[in-house]
PDB file of N, CA and C in Angstrom:
ATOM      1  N   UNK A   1     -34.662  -2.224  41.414  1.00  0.00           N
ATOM      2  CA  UNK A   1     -33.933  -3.423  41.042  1.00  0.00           C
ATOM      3  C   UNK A   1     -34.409  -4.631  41.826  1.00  0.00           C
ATOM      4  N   UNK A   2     -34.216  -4.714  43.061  1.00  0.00           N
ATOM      5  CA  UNK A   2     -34.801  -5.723  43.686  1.00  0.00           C
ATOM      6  C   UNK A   2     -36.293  -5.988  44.070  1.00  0.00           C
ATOM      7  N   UNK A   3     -37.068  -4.896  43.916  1.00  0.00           N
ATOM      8  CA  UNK A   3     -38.014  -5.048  43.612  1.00  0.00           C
ATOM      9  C   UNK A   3     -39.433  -6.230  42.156  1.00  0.00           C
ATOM     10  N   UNK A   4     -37.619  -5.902  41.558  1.00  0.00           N
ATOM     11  CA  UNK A   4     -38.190  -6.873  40.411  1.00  0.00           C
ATOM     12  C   UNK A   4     -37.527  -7.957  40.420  1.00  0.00           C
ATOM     13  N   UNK A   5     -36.751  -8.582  41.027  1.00  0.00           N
ATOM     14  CA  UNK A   5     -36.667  -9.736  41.090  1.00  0.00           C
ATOM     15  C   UNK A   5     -34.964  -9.423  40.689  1.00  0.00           C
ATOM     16  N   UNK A   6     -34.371  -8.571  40.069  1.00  0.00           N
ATOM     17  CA  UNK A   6     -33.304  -8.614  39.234  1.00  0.00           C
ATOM     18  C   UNK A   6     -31.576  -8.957  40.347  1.00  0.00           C
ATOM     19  N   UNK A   7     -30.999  -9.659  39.888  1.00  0.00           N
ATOM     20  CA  UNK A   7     -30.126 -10.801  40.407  1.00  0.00           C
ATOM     21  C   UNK A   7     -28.897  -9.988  39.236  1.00  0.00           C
ATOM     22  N   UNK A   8     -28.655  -9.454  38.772  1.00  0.00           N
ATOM     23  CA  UNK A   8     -27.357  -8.605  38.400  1.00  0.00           C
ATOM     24  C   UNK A   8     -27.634  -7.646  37.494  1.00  0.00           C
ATOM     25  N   UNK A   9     -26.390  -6.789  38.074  1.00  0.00           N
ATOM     26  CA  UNK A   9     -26.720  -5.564  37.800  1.00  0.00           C
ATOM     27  C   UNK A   9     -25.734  -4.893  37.063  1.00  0.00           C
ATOM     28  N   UNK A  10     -25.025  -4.797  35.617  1.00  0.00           N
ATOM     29  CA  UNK A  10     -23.974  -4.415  35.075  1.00  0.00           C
ATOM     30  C   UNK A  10     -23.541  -3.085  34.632  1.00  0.00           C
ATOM     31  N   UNK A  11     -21.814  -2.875  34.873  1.00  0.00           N
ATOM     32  CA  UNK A  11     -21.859  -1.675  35.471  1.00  0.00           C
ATOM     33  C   UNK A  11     -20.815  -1.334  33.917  1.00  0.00           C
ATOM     34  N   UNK A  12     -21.023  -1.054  33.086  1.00  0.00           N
ATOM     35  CA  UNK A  12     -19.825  -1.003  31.705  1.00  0.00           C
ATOM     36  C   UNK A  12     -19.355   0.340  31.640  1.00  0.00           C
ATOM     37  N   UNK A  13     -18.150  -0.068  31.479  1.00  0.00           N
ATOM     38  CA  UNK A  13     -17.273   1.556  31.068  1.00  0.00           C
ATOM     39  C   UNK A  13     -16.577   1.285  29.886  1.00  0.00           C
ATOM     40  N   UNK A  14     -17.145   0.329  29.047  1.00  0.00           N
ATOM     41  CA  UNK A  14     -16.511   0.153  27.717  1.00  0.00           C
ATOM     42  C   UNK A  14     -15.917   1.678  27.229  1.00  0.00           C
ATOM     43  N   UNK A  15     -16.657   2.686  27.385  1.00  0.00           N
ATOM     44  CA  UNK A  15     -16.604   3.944  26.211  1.00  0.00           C
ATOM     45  C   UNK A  15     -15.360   4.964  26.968  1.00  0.00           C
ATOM     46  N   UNK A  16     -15.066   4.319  28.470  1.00  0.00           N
ATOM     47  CA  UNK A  16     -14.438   5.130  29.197  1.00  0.00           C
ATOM     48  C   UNK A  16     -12.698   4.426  28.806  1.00  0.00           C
ATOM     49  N   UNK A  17     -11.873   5.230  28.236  1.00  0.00           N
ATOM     50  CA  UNK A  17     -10.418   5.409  28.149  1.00  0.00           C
ATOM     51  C   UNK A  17      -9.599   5.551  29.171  1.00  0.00           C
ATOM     52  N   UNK A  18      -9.998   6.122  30.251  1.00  0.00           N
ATOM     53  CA  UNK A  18      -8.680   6.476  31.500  1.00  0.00           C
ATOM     54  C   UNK A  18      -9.203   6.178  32.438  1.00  0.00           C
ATOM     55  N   UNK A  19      -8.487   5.693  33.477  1.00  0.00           N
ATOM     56  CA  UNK A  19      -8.994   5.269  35.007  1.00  0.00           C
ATOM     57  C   UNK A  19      -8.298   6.048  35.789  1.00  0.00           C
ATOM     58  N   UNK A  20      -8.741   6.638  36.964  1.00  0.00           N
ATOM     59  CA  UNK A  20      -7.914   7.252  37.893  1.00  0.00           C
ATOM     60  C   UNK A  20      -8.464   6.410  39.074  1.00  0.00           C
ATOM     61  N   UNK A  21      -8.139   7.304  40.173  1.00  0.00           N
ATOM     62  CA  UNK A  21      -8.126   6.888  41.672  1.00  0.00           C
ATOM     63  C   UNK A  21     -10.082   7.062  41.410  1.00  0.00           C
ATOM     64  N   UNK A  22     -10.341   8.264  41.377  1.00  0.00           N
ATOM     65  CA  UNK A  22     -11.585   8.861  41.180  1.00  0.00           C
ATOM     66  C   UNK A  22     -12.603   7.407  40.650  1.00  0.00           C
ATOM     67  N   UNK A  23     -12.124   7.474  39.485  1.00  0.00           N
ATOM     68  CA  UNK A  23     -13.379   6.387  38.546  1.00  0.00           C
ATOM     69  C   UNK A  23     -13.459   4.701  39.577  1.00  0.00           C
ATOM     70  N   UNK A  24     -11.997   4.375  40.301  1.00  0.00           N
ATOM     71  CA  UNK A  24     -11.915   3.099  40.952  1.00  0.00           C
ATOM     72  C   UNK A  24     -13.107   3.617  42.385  1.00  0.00           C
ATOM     73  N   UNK A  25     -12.882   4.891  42.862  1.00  0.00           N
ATOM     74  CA  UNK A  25     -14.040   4.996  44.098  1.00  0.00           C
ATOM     75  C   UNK A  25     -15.369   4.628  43.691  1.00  0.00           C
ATOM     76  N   UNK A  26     -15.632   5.722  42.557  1.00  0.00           N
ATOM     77  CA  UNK A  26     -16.550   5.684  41.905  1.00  0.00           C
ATOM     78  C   UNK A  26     -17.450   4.148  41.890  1.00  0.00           C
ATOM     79  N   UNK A  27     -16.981   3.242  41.240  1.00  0.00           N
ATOM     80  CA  UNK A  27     -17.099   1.961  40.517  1.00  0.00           C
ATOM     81  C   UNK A  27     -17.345   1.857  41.567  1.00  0.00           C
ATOM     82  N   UNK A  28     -16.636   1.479  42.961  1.00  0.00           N
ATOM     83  CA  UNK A  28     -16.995   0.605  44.662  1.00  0.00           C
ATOM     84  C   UNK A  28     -17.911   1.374  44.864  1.00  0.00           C
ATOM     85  N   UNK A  29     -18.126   2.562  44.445  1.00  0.00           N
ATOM     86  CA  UNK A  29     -19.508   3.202  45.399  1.00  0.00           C
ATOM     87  C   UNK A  29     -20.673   2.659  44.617  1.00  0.00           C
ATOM     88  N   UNK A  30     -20.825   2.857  43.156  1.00  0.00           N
ATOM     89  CA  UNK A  30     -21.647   2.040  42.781  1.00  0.00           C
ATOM     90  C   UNK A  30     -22.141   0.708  43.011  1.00  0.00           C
ATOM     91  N   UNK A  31     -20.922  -0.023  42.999  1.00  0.00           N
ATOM     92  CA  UNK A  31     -20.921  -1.824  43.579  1.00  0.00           C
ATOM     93  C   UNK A  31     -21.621  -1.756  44.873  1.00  0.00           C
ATOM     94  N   UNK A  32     -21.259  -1.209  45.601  1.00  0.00           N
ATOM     95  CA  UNK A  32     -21.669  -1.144  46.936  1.00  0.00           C
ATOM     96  C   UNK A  32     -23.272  -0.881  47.210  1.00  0.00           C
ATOM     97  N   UNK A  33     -23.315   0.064  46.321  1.00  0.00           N
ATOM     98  CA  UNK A  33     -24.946   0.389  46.326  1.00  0.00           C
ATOM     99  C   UNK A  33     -26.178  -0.703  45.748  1.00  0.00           C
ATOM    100  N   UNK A  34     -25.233  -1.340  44.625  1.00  0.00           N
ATOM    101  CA  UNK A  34     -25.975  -2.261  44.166  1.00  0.00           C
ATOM    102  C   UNK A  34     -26.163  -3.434  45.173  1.00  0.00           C
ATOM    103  N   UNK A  35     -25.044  -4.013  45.515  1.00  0.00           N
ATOM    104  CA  UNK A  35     -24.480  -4.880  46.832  1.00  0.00           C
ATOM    105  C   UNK A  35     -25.738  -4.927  47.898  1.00  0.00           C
ATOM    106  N   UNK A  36     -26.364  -3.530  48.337  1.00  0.00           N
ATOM    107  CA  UNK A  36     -27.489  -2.953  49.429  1.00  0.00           C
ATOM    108  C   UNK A  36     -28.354  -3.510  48.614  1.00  0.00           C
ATOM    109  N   UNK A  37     -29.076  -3.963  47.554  1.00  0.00           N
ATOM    110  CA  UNK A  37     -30.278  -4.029  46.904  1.00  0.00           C
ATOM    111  C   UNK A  37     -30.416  -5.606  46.967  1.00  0.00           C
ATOM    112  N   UNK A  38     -29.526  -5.982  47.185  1.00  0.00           N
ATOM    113  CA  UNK A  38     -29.455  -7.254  46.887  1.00  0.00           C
ATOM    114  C   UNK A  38     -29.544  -7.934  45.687  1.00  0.00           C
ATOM    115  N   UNK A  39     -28.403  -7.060  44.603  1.00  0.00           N
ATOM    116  CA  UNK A  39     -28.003  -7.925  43.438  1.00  0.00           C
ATOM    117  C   UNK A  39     -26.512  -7.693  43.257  1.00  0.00           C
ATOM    118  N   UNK A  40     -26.102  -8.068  42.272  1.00  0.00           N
ATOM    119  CA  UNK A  40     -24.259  -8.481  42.163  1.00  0.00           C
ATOM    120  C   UNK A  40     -24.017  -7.927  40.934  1.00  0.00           C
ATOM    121  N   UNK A  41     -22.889  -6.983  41.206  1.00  0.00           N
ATOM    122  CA  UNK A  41     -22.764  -5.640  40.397  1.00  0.00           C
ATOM    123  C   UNK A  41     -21.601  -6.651  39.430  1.00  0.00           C
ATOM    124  N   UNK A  42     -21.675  -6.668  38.309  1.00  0.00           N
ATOM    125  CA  UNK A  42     -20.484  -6.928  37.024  1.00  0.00           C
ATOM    126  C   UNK A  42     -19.777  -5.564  36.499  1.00  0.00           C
ATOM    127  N   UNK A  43     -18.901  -5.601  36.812  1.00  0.00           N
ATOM    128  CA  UNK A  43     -18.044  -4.422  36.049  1.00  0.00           C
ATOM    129  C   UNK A  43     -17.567  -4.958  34.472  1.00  0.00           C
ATOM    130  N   UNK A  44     -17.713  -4.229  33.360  1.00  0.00           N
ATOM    131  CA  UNK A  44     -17.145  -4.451  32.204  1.00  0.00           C
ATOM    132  C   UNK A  44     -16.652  -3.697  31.424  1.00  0.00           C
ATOM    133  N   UNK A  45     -15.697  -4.303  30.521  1.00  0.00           N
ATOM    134  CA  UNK A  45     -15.241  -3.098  29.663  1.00  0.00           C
ATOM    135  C   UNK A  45     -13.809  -2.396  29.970  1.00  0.00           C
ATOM    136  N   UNK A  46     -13.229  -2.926  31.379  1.00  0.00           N
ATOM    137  CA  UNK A  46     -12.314  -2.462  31.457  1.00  0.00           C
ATOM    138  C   UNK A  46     -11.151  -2.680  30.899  1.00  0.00           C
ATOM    139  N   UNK A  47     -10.386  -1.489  30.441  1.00  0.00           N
ATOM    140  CA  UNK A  47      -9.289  -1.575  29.655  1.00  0.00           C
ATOM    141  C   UNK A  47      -8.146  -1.921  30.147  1.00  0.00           C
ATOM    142  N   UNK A  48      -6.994  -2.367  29.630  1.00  0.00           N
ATOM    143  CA  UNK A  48      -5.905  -2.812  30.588  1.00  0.00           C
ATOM    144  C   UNK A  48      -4.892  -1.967  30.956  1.00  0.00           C
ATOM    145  N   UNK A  49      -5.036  -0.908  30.857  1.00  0.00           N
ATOM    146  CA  UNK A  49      -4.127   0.131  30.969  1.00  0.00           C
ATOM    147  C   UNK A  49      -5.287   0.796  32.420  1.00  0.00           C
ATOM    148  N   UNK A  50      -6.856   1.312  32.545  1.00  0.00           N
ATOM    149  CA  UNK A  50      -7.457   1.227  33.420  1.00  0.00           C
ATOM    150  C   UNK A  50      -7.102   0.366  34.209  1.00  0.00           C
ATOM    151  N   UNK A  51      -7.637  -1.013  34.247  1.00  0.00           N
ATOM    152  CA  UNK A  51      -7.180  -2.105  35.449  1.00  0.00           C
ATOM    153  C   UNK A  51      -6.009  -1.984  35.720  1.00  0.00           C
ATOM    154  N   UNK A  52      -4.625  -0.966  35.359  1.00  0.00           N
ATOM    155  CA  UNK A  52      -3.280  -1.216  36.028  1.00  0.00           C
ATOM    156  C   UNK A  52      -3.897  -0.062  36.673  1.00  0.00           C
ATOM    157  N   UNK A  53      -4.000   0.969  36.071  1.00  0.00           N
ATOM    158  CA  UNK A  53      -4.385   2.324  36.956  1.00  0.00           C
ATOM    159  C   UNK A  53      -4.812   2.160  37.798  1.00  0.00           C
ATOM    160  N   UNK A  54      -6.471   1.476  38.367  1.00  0.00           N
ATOM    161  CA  UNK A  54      -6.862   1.012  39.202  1.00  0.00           C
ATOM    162  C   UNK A  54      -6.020   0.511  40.314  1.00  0.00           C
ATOM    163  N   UNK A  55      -5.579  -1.008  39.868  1.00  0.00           N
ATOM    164  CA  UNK A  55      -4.518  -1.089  40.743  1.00  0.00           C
ATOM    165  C   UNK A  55      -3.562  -0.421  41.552  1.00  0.00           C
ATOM    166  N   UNK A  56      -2.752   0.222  40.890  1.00  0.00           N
ATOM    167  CA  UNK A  56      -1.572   1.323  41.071  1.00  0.00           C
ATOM    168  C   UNK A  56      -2.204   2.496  42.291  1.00  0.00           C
ATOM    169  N   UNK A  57      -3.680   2.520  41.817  1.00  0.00           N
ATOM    170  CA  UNK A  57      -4.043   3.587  43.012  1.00  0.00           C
ATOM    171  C   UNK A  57      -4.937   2.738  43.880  1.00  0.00           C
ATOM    172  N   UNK A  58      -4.929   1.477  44.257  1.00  0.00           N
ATOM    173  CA  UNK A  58      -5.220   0.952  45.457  1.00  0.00           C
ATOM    174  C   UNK A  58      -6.835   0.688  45.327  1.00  0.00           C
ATOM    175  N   UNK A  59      -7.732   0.481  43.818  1.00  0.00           N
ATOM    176  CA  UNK A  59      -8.850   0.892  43.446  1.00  0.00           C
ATOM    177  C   UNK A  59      -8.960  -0.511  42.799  1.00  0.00           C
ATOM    178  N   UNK A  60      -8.696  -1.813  42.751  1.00  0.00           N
ATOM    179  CA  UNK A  60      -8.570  -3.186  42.221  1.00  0.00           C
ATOM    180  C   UNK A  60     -10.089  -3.354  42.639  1.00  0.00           C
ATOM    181  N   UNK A  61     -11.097  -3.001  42.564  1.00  0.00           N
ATOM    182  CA  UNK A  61     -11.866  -3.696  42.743  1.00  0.00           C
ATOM    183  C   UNK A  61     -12.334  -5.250  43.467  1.00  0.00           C
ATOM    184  N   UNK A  62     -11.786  -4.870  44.506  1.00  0.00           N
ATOM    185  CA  UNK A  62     -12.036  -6.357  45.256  1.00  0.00           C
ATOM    186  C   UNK A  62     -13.138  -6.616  45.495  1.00  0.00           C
ATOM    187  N   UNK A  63     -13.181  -7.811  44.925  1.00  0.00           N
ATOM    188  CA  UNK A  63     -14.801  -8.861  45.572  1.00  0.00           C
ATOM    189  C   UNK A  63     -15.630  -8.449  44.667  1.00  0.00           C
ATOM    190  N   UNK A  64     -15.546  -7.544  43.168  1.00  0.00           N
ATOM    191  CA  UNK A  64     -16.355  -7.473  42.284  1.00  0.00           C
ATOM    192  C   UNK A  64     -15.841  -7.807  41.267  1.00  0.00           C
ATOM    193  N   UNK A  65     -17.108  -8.858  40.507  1.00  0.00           N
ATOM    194  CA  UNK A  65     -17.193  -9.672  39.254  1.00  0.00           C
ATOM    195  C   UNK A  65     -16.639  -8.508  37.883  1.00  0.00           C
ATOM    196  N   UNK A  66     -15.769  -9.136  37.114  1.00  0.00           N
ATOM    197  CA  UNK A  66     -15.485  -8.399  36.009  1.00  0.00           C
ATOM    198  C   UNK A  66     -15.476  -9.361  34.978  1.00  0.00           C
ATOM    199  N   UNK A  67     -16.044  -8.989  33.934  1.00  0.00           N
ATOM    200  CA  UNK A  67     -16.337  -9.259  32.855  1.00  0.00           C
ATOM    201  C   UNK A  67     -15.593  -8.721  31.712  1.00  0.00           C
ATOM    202  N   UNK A  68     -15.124  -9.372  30.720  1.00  0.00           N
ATOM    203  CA  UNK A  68     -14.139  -8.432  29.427  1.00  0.00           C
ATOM    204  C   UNK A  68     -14.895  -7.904  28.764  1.00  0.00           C
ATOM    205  N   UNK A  69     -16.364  -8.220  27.987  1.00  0.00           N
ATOM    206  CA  UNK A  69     -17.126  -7.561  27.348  1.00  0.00           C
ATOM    207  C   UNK A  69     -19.042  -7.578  28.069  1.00  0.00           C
ATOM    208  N   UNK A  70     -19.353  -6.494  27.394  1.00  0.00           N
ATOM    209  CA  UNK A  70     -21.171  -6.685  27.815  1.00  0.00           C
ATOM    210  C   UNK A  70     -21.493  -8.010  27.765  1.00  0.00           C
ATOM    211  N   UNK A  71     -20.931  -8.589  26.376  1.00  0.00           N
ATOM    212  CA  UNK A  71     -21.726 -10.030  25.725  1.00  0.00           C
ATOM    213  C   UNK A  71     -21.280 -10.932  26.971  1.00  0.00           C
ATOM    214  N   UNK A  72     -19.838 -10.602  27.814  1.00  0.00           N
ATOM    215  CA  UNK A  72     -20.045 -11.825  28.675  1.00  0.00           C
ATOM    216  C   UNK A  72     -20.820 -12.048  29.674  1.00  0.00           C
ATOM    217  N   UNK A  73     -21.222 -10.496  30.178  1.00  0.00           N
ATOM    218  CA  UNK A  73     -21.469  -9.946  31.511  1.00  0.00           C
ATOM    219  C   UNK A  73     -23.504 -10.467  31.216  1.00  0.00           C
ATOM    220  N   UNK A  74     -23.769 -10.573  30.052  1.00  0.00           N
ATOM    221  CA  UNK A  74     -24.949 -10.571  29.697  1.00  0.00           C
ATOM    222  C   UNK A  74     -25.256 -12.188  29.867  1.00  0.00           C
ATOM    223  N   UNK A  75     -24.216 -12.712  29.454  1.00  0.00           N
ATOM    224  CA  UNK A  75     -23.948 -14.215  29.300  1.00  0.00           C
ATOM    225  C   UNK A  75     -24.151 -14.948  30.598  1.00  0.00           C
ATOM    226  N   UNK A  76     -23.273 -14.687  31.698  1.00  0.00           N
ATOM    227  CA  UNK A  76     -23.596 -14.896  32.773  1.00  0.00           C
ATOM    228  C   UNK A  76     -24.820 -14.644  33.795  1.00  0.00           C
ATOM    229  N   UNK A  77     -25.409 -13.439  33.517  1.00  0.00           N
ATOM    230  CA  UNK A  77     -26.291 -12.762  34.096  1.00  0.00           C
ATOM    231  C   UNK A  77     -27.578 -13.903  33.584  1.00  0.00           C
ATOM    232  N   UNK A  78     -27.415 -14.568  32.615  1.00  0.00           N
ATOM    233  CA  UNK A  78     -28.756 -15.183  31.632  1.00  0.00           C
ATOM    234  C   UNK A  78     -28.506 -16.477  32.354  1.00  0.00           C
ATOM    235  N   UNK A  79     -27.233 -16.969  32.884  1.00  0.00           N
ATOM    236  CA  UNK A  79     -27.053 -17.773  33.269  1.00  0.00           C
ATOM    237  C   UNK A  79     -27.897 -18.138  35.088  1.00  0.00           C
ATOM    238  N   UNK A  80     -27.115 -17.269  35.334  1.00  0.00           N
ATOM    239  CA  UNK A  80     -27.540 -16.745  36.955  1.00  0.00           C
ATOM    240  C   UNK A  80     -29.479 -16.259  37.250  1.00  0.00           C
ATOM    241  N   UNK A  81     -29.700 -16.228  36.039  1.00  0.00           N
ATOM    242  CA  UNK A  81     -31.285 -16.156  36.021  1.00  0.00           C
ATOM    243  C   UNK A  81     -32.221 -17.360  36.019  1.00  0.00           C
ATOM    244  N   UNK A  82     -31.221 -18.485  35.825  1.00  0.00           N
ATOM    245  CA  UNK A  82     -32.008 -19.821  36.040  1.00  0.00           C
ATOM    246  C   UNK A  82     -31.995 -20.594  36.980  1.00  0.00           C
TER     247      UNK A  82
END
C-alpha cells in the first residue's frame, strides 16, 4: 500500500448483517494496521443496527472515517488524491 503511493484504504462490510463485539475488534485491528502503513482506513457500509451494536459493546470506532456507501468512500478517496 504505501509503497505505491496509496493515501486510503477502504474497509466495506456492506454484505455483512450483524455486528458483534468481535467484528468492532476486528475493524480497529484492521484500521490500525492500515494506520502503520501510512494510509487512512474508511470504514463503509455500516448498518444501523451494526453501528448501535458496535457502540453498545464499546467498539464505536473512534478516530475512524466512515462512510455510508463505497460510492462515498470512493468519492473522497478521489478527492484526497489531489
Amino acid at each position: 500500500l504505501a509503497g505505491r503511493r496509496t493515501r486510503v484504504a477502504i474497509l466495506d462490510v456492506t454484505g455483512v448483517r450483524e455486528a458483534d463485539a468481535e467484528l468492532g475488534r476486528a475493524l480497529m485491528r484492521a484500521a490500525a494496521a492500515v494506520r502503520l502503513l501510512g494510509v487512512e482506513p474508511i470504514v463503509t457500509g455500516l448498518q444501523p443496527n451494526m453501528a448501535q451494536a458496535l457502540v453498545a459493546a464499546g467498539d464505536a470506532l473512534t478516530g475512524v472515517m466512515t462512510r455510508a456507501t463505497l460510492q462515498d468512500a470512493v468519492a473522497h478517496a478521489l478527492r484526497t488524491r489531489r
